[in-house]
C-alpha atoms as a PDB file:
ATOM      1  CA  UNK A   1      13.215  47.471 -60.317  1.00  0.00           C
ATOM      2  CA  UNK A   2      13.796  45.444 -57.125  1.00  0.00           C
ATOM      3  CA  UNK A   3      16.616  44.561 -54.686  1.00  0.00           C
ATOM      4  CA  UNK A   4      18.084  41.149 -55.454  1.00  0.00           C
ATOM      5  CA  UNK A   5      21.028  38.945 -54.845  1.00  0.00           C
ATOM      6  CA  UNK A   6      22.232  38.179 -59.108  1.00  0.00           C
ATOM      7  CA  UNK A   7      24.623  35.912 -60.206  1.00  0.00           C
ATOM      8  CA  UNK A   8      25.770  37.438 -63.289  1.00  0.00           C
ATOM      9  CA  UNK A   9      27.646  34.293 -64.550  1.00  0.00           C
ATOM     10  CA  UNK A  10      28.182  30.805 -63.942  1.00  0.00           C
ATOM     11  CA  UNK A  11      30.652  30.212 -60.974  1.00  0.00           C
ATOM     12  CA  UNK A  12      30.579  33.723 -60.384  1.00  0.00           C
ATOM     13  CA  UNK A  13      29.221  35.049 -56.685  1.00  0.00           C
ATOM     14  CA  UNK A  14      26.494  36.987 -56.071  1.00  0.00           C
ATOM     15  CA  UNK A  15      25.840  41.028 -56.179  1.00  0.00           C
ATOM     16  CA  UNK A  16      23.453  42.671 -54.143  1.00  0.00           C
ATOM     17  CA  UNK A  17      21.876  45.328 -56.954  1.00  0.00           C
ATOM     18  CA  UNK A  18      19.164  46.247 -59.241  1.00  0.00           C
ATOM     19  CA  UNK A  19      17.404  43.271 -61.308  1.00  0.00           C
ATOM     20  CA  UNK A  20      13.874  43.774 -63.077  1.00  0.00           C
ATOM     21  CA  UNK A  21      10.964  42.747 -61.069  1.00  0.00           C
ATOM     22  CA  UNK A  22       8.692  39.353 -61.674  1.00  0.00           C
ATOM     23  CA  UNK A  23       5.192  40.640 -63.039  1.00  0.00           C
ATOM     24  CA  UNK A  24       1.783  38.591 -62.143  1.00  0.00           C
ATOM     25  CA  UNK A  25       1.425  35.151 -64.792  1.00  0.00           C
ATOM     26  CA  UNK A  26      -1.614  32.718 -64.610  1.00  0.00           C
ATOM     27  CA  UNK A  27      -0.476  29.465 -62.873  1.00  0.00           C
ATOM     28  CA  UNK A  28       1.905  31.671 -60.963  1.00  0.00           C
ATOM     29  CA  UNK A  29       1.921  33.355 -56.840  1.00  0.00           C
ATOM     30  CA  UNK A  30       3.740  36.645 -56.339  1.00  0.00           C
ATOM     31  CA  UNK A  31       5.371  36.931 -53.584  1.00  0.00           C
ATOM     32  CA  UNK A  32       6.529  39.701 -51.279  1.00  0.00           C
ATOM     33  CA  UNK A  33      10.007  38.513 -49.702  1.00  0.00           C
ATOM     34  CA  UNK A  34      10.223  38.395 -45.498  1.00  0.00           C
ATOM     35  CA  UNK A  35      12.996  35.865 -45.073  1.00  0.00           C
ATOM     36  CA  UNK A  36      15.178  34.031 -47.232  1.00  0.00           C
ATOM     37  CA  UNK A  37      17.119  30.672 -46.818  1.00  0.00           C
ATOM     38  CA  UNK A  38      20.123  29.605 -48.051  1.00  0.00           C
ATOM     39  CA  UNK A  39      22.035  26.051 -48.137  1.00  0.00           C
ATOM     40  CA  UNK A  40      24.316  23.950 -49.844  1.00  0.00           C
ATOM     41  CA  UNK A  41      22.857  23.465 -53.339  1.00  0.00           C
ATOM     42  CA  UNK A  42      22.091  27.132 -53.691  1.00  0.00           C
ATOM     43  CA  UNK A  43      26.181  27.668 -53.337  1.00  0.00           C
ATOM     44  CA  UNK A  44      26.690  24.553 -55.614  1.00  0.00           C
ATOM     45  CA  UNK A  45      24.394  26.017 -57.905  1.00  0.00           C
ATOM     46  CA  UNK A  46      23.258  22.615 -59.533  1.00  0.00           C
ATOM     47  CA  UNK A  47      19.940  24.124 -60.412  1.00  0.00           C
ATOM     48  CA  UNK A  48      21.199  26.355 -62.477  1.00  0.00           C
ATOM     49  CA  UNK A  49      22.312  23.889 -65.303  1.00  0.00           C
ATOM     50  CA  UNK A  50      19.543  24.833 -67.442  1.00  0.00           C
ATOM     51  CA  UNK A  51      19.028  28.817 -66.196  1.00  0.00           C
ATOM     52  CA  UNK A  52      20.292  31.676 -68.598  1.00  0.00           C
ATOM     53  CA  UNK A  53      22.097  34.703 -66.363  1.00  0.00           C
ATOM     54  CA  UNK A  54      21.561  36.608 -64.762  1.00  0.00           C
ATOM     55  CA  UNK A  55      19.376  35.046 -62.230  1.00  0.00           C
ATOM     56  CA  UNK A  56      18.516  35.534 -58.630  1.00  0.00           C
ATOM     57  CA  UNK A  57      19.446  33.324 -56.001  1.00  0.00           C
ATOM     58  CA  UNK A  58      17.123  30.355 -55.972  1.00  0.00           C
ATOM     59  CA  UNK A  59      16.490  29.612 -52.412  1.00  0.00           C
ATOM     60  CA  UNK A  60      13.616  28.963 -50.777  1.00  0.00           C
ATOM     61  CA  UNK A  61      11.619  31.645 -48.074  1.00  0.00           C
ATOM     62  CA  UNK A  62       8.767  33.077 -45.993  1.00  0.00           C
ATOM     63  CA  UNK A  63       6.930  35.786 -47.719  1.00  0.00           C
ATOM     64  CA  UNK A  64       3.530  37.057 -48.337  1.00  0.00           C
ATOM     65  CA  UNK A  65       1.119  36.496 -51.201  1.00  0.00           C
ATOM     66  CA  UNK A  66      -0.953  39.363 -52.680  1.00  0.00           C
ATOM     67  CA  UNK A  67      -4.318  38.120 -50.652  1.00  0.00           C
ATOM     68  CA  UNK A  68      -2.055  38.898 -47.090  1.00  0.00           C
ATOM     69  CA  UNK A  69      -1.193  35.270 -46.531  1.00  0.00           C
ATOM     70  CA  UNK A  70       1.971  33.951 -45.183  1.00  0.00           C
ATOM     71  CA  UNK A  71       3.488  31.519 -47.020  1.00  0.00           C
ATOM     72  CA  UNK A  72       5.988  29.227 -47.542  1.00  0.00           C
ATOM     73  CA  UNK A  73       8.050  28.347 -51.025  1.00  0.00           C
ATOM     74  CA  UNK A  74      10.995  26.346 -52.368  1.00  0.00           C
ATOM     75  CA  UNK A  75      13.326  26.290 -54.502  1.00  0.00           C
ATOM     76  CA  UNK A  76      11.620  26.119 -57.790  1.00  0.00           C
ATOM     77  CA  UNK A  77      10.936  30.307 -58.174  1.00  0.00           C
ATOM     78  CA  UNK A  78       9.950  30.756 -61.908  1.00  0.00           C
ATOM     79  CA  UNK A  79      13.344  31.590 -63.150  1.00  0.00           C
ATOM     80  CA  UNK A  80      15.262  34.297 -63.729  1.00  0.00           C
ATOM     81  CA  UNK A  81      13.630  35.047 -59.849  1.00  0.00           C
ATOM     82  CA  UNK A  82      14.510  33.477 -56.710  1.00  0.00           C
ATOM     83  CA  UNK A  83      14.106  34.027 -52.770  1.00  0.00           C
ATOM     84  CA  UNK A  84      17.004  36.289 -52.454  1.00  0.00           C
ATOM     85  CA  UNK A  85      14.819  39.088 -53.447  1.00  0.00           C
ATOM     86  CA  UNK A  86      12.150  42.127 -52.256  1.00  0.00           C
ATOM     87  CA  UNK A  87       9.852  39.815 -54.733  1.00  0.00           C
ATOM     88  CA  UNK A  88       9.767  36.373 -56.399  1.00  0.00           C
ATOM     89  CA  UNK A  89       6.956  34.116 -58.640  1.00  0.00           C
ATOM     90  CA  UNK A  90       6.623  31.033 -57.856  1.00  0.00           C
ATOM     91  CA  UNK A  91       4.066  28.467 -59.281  1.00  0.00           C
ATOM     92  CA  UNK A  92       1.058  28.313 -57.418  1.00  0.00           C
ATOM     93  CA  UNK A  93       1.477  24.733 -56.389  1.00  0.00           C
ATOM     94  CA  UNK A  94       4.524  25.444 -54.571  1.00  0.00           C
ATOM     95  CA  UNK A  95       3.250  28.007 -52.570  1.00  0.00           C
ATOM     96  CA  UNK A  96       1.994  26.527 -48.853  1.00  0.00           C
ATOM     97  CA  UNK A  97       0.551  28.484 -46.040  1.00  0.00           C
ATOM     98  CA  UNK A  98       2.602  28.825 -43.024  1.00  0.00           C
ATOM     99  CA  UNK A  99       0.954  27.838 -39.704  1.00  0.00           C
ATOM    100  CA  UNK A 100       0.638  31.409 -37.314  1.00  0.00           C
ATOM    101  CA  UNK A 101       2.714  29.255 -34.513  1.00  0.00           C
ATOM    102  CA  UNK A 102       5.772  28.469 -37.207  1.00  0.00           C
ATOM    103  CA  UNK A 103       8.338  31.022 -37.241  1.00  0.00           C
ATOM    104  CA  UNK A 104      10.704  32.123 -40.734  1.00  0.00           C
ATOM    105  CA  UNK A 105      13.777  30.104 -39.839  1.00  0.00           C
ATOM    106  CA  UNK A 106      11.686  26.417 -38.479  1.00  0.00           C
ATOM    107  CA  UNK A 107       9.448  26.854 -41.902  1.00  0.00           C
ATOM    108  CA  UNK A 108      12.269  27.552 -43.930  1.00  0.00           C
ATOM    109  CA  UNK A 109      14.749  25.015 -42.253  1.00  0.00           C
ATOM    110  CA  UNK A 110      11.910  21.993 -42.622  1.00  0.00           C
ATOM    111  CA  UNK A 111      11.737  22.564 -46.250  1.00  0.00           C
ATOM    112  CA  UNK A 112      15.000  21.426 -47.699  1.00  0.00           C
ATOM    113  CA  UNK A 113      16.909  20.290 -45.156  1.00  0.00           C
ATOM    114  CA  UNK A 114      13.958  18.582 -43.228  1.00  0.00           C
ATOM    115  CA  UNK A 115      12.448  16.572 -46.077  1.00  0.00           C
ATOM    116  CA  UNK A 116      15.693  16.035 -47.487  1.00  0.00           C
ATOM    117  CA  UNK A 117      16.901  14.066 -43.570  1.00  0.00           C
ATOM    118  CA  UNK A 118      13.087  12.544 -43.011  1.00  0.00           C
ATOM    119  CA  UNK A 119      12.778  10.584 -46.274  1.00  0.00           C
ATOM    120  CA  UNK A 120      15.743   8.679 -46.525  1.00  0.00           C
ATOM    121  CA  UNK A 121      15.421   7.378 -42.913  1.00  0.00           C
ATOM    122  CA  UNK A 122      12.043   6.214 -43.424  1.00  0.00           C
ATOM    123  CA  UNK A 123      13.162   4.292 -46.488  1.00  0.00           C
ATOM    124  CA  UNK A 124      15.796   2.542 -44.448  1.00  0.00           C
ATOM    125  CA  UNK A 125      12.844   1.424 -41.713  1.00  0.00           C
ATOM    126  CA  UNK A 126      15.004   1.889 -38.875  1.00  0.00           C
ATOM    127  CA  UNK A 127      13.853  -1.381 -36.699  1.00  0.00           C
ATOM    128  CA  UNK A 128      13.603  -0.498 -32.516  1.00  0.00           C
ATOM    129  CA  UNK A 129      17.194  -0.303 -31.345  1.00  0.00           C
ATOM    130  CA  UNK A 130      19.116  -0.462 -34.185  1.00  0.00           C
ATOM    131  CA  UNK A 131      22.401   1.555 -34.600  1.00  0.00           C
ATOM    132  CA  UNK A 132      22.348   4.453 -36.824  1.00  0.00           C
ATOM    133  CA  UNK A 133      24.953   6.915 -38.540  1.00  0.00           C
ATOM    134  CA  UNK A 134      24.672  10.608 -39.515  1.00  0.00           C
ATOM    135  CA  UNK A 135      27.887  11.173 -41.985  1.00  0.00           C
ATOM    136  CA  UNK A 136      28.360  15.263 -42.142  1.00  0.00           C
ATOM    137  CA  UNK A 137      26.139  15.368 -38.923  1.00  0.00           C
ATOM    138  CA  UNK A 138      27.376  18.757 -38.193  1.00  0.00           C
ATOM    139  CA  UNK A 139      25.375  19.866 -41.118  1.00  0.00           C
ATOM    140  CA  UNK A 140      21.932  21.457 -40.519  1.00  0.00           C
ATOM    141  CA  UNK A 141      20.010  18.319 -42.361  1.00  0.00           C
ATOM    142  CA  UNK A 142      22.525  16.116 -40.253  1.00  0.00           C
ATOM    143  CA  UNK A 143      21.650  18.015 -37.353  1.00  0.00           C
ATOM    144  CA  UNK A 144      17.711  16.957 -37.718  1.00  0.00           C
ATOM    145  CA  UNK A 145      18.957  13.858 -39.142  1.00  0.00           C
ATOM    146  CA  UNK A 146      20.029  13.151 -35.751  1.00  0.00           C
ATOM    147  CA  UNK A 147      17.164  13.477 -33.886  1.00  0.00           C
ATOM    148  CA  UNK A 148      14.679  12.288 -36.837  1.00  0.00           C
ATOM    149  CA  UNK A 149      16.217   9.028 -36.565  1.00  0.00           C
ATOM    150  CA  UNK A 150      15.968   8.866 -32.619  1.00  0.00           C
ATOM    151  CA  UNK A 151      12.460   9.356 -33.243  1.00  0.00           C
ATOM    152  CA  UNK A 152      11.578   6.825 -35.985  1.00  0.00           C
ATOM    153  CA  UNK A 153      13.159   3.717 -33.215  1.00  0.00           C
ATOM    154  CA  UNK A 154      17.165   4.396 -33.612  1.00  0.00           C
ATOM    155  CA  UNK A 155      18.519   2.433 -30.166  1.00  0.00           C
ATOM    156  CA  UNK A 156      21.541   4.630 -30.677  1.00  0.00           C
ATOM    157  CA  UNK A 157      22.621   7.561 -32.732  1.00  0.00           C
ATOM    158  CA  UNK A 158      26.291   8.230 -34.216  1.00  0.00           C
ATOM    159  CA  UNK A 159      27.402  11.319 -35.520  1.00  0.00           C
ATOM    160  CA  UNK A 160      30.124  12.114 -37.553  1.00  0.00           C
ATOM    161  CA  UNK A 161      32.000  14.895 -39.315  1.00  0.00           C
ATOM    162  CA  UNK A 162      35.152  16.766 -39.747  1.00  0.00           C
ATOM    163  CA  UNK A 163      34.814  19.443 -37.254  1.00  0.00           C
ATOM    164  CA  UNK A 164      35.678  18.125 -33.815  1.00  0.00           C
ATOM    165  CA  UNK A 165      34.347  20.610 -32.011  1.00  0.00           C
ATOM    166  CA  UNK A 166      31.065  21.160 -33.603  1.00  0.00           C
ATOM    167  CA  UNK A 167      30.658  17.718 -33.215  1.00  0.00           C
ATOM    168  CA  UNK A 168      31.365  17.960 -29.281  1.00  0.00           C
ATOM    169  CA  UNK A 169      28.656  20.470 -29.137  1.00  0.00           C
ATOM    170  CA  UNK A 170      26.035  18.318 -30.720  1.00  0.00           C
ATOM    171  CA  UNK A 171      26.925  15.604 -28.262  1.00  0.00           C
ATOM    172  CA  UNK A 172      27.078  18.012 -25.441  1.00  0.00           C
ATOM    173  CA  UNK A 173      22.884  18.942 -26.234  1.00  0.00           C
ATOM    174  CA  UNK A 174      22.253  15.227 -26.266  1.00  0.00           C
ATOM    175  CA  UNK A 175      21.504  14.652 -29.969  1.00  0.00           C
ATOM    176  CA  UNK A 176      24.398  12.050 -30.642  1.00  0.00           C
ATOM    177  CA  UNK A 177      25.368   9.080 -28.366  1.00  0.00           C
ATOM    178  CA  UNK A 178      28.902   8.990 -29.789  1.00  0.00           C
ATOM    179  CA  UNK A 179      30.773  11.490 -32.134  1.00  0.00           C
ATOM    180  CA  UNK A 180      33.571  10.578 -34.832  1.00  0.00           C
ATOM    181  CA  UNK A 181      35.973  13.538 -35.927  1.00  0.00           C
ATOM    182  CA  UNK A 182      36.646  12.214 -39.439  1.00  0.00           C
ATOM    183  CA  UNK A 183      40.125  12.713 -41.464  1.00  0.00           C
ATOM    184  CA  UNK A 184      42.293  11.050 -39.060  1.00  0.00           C
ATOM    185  CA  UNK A 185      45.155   8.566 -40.020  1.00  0.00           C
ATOM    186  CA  UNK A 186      41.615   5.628 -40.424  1.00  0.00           C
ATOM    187  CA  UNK A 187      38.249   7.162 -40.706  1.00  0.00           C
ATOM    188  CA  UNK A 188      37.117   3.244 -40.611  1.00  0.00           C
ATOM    189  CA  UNK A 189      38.829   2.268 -37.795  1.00  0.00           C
ATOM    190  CA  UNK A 190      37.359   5.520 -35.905  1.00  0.00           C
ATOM    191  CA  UNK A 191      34.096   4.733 -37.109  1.00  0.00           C
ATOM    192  CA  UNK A 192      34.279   0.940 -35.856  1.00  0.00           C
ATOM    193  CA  UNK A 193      35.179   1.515 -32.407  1.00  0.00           C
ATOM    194  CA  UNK A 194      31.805   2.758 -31.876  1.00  0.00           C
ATOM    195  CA  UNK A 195      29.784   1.232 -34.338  1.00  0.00           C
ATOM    196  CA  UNK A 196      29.293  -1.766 -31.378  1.00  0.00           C
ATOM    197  CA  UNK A 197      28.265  -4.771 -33.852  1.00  0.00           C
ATOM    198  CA  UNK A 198      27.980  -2.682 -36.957  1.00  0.00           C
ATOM    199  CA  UNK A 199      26.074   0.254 -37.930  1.00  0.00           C
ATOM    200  CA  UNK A 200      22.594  -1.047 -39.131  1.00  0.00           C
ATOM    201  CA  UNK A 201      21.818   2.277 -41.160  1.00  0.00           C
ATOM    202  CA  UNK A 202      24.378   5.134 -42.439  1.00  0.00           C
ATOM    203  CA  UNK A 203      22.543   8.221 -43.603  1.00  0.00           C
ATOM    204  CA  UNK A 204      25.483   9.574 -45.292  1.00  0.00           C
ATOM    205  CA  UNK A 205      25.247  13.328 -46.107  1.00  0.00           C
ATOM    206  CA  UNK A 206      29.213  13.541 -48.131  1.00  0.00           C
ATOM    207  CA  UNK A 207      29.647  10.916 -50.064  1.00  0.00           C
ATOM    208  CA  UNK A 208      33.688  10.122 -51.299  1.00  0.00           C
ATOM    209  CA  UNK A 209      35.825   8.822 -48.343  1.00  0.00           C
ATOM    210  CA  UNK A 210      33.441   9.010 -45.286  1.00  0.00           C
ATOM    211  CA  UNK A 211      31.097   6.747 -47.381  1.00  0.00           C
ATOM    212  CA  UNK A 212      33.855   4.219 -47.885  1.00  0.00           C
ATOM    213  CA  UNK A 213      34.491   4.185 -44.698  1.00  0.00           C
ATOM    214  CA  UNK A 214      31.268   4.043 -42.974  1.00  0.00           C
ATOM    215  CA  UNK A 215      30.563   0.816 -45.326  1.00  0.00           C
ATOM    216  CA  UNK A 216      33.342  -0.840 -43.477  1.00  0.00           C
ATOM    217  CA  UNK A 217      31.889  -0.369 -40.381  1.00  0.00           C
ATOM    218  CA  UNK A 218      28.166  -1.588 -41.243  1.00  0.00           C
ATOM    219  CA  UNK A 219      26.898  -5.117 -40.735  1.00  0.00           C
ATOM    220  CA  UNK A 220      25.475  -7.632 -42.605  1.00  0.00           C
ATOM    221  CA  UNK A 221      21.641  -6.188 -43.941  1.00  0.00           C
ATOM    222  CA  UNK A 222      22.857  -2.545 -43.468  1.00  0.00           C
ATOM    223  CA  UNK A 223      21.137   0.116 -45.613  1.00  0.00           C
ATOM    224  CA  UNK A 224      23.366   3.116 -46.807  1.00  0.00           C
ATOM    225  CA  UNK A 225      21.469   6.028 -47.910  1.00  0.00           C
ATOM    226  CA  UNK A 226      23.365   8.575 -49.944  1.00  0.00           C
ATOM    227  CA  UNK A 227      22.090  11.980 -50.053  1.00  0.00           C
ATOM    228  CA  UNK A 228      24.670  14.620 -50.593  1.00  0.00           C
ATOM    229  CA  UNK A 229      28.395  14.830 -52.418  1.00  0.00           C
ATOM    230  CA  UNK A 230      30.427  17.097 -50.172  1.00  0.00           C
ATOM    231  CA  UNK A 231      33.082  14.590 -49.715  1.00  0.00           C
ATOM    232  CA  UNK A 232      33.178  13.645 -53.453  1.00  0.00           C
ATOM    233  CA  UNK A 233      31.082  12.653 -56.408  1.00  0.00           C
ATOM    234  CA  UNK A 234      33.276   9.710 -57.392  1.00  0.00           C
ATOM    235  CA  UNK A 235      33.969   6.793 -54.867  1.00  0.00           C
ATOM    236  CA  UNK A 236      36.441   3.355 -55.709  1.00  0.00           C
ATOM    237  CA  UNK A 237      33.894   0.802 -54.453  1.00  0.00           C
ATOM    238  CA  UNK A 238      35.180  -2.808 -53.136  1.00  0.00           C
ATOM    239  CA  UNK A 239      32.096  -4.895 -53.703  1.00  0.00           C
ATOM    240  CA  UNK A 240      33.107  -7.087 -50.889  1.00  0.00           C
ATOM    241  CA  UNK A 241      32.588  -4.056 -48.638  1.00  0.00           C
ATOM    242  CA  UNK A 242      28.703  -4.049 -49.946  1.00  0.00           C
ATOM    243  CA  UNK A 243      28.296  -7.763 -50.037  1.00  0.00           C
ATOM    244  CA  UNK A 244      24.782  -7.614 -48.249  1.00  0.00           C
ATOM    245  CA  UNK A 245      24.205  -4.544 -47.876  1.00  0.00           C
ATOM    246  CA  UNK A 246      22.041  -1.663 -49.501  1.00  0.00           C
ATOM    247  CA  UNK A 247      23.466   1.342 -51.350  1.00  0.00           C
ATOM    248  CA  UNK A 248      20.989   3.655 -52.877  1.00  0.00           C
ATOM    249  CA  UNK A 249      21.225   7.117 -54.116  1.00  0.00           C
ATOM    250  CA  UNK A 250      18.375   9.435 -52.239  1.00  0.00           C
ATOM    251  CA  UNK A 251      16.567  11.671 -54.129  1.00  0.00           C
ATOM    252  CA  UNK A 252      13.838  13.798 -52.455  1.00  0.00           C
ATOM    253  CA  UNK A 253      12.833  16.522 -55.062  1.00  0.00           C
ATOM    254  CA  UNK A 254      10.968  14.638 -57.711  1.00  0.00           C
ATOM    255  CA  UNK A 255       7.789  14.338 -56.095  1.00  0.00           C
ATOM    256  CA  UNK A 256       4.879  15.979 -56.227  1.00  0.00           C
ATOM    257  CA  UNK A 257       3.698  18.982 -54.786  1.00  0.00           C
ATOM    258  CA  UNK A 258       1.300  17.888 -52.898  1.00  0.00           C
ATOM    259  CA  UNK A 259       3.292  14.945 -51.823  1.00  0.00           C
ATOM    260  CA  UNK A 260       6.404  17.792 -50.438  1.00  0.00           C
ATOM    261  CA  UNK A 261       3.474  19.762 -48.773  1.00  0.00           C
ATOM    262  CA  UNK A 262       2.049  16.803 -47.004  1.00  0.00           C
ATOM    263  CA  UNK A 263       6.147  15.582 -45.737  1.00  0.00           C
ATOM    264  CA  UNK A 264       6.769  19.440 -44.953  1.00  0.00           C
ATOM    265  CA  UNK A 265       3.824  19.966 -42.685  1.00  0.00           C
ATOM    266  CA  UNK A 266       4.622  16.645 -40.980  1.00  0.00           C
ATOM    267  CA  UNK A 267       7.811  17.560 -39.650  1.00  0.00           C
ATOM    268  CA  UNK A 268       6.089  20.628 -38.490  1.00  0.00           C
ATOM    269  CA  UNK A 269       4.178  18.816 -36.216  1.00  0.00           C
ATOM    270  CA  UNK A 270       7.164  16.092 -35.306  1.00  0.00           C
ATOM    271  CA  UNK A 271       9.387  19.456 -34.616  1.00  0.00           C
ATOM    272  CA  UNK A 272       6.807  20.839 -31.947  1.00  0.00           C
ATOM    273  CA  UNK A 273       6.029  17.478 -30.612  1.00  0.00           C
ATOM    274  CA  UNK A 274       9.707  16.562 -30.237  1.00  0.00           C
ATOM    275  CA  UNK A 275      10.972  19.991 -29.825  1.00  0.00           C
ATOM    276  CA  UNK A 276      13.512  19.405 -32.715  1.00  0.00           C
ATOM    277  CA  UNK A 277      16.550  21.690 -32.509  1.00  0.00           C
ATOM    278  CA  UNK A 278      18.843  23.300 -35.065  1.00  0.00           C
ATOM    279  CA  UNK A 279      21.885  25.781 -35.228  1.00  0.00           C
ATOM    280  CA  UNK A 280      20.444  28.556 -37.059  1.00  0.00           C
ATOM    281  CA  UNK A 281      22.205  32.455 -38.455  1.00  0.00           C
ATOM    282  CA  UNK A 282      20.245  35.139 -39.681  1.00  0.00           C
ATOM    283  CA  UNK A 283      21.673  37.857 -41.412  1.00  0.00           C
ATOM    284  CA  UNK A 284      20.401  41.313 -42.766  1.00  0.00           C
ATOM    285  CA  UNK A 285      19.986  41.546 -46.549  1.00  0.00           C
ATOM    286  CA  UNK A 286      22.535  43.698 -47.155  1.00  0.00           C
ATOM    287  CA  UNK A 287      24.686  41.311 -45.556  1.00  0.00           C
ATOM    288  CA  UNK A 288      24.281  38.683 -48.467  1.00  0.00           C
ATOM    289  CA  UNK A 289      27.826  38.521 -48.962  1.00  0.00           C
ATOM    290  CA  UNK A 290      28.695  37.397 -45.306  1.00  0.00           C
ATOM    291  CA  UNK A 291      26.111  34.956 -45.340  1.00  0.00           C
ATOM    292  CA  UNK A 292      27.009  33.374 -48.909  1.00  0.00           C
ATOM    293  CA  UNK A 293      30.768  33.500 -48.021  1.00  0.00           C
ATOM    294  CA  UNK A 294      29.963  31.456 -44.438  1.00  0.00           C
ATOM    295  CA  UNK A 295      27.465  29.013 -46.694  1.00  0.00           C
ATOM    296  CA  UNK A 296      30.604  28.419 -48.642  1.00  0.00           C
ATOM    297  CA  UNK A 297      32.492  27.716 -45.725  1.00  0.00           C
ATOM    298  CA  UNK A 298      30.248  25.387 -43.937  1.00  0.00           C
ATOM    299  CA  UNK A 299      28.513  27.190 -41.377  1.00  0.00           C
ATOM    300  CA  UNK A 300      27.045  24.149 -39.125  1.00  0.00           C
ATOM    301  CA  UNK A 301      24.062  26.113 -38.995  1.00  0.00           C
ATOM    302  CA  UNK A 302      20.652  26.741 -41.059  1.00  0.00           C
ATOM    303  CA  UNK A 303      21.380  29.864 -42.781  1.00  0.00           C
ATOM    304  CA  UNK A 304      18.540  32.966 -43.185  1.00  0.00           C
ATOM    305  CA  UNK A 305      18.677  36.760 -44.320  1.00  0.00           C
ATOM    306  CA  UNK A 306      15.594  38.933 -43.465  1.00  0.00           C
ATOM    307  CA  UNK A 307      14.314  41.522 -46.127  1.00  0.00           C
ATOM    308  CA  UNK A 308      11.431  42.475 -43.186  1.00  0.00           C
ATOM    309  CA  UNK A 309      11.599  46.545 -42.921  1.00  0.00           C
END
């Protein structure tokens, strides 16, 4: 038997106890835990549509394989295991060595969060100078959101979220040109008064109102790339408000492995090259239900728990 974080039953939290350890499979790396990550979907638990309980955390981590390397892995575990754990398996595809300069929290944090910021903006080939807007930008993807779109030619960079003051702070560092505190009496109006001619891209990280909102302040030949559903799965869409423009629906986990290595490793480099920042909280283990209950809450930070001795 092992440590791990379980959740017994759908919608249920998770317990720190006793769960059967994974045993060695062909086609499969185990993996001795060091530091395990935690974000959004792990607390939505979307994943776990097709999982029987109990089940482990998913996650993704920084552990060791058998042969002494240090390693990298997502969140595809084999299931019932996950990262929140002294050991997971995970197929051998998804396993990727970690460079010796790359620390737990920048490997961990340019896995999901990274990838899941980079693609979208290069899909919207953000043309030199253009205008560009990070909806949930207090977020840790909207955090490297920011700056990813700086570097890929944005002219200026808008962020915007619902916390005012996390917002401040982001624009206090330098890694937004403007800020907008949504859920005011007109999130559009807010939006436009600093949009300058319109928004030419809107990364949008919520979905539901903010969306709606940010489409009225895009021009003509704006791209609006949806990504995540904090503010709402369902939206009541104007067509006039998209009348040329470009909605799409960003997925970034349906590639293949190789393809994720090769994007992961690249904003390795671009985050030493560019020094790319992040809020980041790292817990204890046995503090897994601290860090799940501030995941829950929104913790404008990249959230880690060590299982190191």
């Amino acid at each position: 038997m092992m440590r791990a974080a379980v959740i017994a039953e759908r919608g249920l939290p998770p317990v720190l106890q006793d769960f059967p350890e994974p045993q060695a499979r062909e086609g499969a790396t185990l993996i001795k835990v060091d530091t395990a990550g935690l974000g959004g979907w792990d607390v939505l638990g979307a994943y776990r549509l097709g999982v029987q309980f109990p089940c482990v955390i998913r996650g993704e981590g920084v552990g060791h394989a058998p042969d002494g390397r240090r390693v990298y892995f997502g969140e595809r575990s084999v299931a019932p295991f996950g990262a929140w754990a002294e050991r997971t398996l995970v197929p051998t595809e998804e396993v990727w060595d970690v460079p010796d300069d790359v620390d737990d929290a920048l490997a961990i944090t340019m896995g999901i969060a990274g990838t899941g910021a980079l693609l979208p903006l290069e899909q919207a080939r953000i043309q030199p100078g253009e205008t560009v807007l990070i909806l949930g930008a207090t977020g840790t993807l909207g955090q490297l959101a920011l700056q990813l779109a700086r570097i890929l030619g944005a002219g200026r960079v808008v962020g915007a979220a619902r916390d005012a003051a996390a917002l401040e702070r982001l624009r206090a560092r330098g890694l937004a040109d403007a800020v907008v505190a949504l859920g005011g009496t007109d999130d559009a109006v807010a939006l436009k008064a600093v949009a300058g001619e319109g928004f030419d891209v809107v990364l949008d990280g919520v979905c539901g109102a903010p969306m709606l909102a940010a489409l009225k302040a895009t021009r003509w030949g704006a791209r609006i790339l949806t990504v995540g559903t904090g503010g709402g799965r369902e939206v009541k869409l104007d067509i006039a408000d998209l009348l040329f423009r470009t909605l799409s629906c960003v997925g970034t986990g349906q590639r293949s492995a190789s393809d994720r290595e090769a994007t992961w490793r690249r904003l390795l480099r671009m985050a030493h090259e560019h020094r790319i920042t992040f809020d980041h909280v790292g817990y204890r283990f046995d503090q897994m239900p601290d860090a799940w209950a501030s995941q829950v809450a929104g913790p404008h930070a990249k959230i880690t728990a060590s299982l190191k001795a």
